[in-house]
Protein backbone atom coordinates (compact mmCIF):
# COMPACT_ATOMS: atom_id res chain seq x y z
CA UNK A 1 0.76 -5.74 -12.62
CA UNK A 2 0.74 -2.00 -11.45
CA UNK A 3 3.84 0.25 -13.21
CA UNK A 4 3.82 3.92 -11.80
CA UNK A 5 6.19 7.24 -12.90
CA UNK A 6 6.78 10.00 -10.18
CA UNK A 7 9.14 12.61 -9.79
CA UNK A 8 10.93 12.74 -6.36
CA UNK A 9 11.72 15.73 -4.98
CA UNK A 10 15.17 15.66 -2.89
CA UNK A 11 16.77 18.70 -0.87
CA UNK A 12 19.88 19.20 -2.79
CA UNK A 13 22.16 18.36 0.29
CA UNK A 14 20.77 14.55 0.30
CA UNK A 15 21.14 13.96 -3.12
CA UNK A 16 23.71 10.62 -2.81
CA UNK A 17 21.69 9.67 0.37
CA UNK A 18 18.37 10.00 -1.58
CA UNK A 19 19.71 8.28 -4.77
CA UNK A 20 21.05 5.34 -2.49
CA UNK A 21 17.60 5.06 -0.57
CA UNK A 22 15.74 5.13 -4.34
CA UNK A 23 17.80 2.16 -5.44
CA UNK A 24 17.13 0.30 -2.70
CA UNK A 25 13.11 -0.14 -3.27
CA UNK A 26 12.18 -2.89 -4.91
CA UNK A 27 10.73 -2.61 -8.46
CA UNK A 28 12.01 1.13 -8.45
CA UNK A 29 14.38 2.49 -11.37
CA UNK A 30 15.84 5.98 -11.80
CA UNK A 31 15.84 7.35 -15.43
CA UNK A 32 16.77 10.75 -14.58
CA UNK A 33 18.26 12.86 -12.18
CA UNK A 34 18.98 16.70 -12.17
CA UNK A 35 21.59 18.88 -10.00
CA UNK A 36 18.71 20.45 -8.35
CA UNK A 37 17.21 17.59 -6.55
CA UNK A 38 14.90 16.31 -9.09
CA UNK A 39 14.73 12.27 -9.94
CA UNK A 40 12.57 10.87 -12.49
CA UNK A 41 11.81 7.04 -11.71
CA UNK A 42 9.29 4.05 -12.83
CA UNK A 43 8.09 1.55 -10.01
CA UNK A 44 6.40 -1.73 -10.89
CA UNK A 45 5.18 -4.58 -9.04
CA UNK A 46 7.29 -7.15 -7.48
CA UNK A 47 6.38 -10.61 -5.94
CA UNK A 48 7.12 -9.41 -2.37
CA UNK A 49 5.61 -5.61 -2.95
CA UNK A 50 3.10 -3.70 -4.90
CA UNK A 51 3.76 -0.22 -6.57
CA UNK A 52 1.68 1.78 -4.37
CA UNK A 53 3.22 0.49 -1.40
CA UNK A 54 6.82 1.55 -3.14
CA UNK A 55 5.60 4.59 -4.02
CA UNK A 56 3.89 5.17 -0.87
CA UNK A 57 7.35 5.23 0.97
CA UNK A 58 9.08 7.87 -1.64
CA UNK A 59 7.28 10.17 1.07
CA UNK A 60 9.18 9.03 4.11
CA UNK A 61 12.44 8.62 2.60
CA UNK A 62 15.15 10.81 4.60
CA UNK A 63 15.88 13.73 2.29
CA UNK A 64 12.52 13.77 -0.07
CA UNK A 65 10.73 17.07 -0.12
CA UNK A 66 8.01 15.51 -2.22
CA UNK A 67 7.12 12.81 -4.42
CA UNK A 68 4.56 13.24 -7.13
CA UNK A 69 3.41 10.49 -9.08
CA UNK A 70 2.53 11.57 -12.73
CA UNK A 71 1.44 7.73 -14.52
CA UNK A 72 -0.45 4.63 -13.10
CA UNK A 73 -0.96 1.48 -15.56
CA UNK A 74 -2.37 -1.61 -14.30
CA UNK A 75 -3.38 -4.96 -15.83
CA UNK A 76 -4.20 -7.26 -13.41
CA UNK A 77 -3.43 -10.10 -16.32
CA UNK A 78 0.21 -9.13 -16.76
CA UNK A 79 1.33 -10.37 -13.06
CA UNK A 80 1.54 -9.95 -9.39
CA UNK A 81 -1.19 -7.76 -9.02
CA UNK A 82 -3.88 -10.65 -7.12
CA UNK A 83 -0.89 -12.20 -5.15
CA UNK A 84 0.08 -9.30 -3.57
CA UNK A 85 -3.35 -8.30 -2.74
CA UNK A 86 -4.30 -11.55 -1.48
CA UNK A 87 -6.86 -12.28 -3.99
């Protein structure tokens, strides 16, 4: 199982279309958000995606400036980790 932090980056005008695009990825969760643009979220594995794929597509969301990820954890004994990579 991989679980992954980042901060998003959002231009202030897309803020509701960013936060509804965040909570659609699977295994994402927002913990924070600020007025300027700025969300705070965690993304873990899922059985039908990994984490870096998930956080791998913060950068083409419509609306993110940037997406920086700040924390990787992975223990391939906690989960989906082989599945997902075929192994």
């Amino acid at each position: 199982m991989d679980i992954a932090s980042a901060v998003v980056d959002a231009m202030p005008c897309c803020l509701d279309e960013v936060r509804s695009q965040l909570e659609g990825l699977p295994g994402l969760e927002i913990h924070a958000e600020t007025p300027d643009g700025r969300f705070i979220v965690t993304v873990e594995d899922t059985p039908e995606t990994s984490a870096a794929d998930t956080v791998m597509r913060l950068h083409g969301l419509r609306g993110v400036l940037a997406a920086t990820m700040v924390y990787q954890y992975s223990d391939e004994a906690l989960g989906f980790g082989p599945a997902i990579r075929g192994g």
